[in-house]
Protein backbone atom coordinates (compact mmCIF):
# COMPACT_ATOMS: atom_id res chain seq x y z
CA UNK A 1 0.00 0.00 0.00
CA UNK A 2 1.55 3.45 -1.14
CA UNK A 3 1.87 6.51 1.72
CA UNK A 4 -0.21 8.98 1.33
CA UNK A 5 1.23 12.39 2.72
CA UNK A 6 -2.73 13.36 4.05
CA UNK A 7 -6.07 11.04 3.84
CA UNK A 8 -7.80 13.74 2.59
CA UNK A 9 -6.02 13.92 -0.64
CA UNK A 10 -6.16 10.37 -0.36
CA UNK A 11 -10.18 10.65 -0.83
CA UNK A 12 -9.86 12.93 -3.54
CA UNK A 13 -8.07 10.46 -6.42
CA UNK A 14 -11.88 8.97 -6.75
CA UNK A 15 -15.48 10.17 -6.65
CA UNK A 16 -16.68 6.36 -4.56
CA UNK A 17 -13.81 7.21 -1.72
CA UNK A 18 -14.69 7.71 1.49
CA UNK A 19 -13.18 8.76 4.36
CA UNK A 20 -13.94 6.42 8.00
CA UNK A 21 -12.97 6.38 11.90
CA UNK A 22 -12.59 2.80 13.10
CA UNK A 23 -11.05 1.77 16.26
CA UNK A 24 -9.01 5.22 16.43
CA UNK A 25 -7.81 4.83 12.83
CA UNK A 26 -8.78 6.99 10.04
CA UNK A 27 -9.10 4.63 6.49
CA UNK A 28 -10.08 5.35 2.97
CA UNK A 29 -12.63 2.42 1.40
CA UNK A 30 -13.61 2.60 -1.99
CA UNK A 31 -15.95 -0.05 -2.99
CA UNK A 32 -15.22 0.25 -7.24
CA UNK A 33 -11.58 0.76 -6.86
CA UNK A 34 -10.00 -1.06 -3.89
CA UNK A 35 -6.52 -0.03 -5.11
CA UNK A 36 -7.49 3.19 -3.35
CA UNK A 37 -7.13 1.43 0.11
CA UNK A 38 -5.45 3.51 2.94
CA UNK A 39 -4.84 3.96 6.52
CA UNK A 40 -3.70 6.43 8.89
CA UNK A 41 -2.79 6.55 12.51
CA UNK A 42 -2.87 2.89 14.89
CA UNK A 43 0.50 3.94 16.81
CA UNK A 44 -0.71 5.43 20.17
CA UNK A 45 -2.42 2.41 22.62
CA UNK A 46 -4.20 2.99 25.28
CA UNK A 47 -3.07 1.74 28.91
């Protein structure tokens, strides 16, 4: 999976991304082009 320097241009390369919050993460899903696949954040865990 390429790095993408900011999710929200990350949304941007295709009208079906969009932009979710799961589990403290932010990913981009895109149902017609899964290429499009990204993640952001996961490092900090709670104690």
């Amino acid at each position: 999976m390429k790095v993408v320097n900011s999710l929200k241009s990350a949304k941007t390369r295709h009208p079906d991304c969009r932009v979710v919050r799961r589990r403290g993460k932010v990913y981009v899903i895109c149902k017609s082009n899964p290429r499009f696949k990204a993640r952001q954040g996961g490092g900090a865990k709670k104690g």
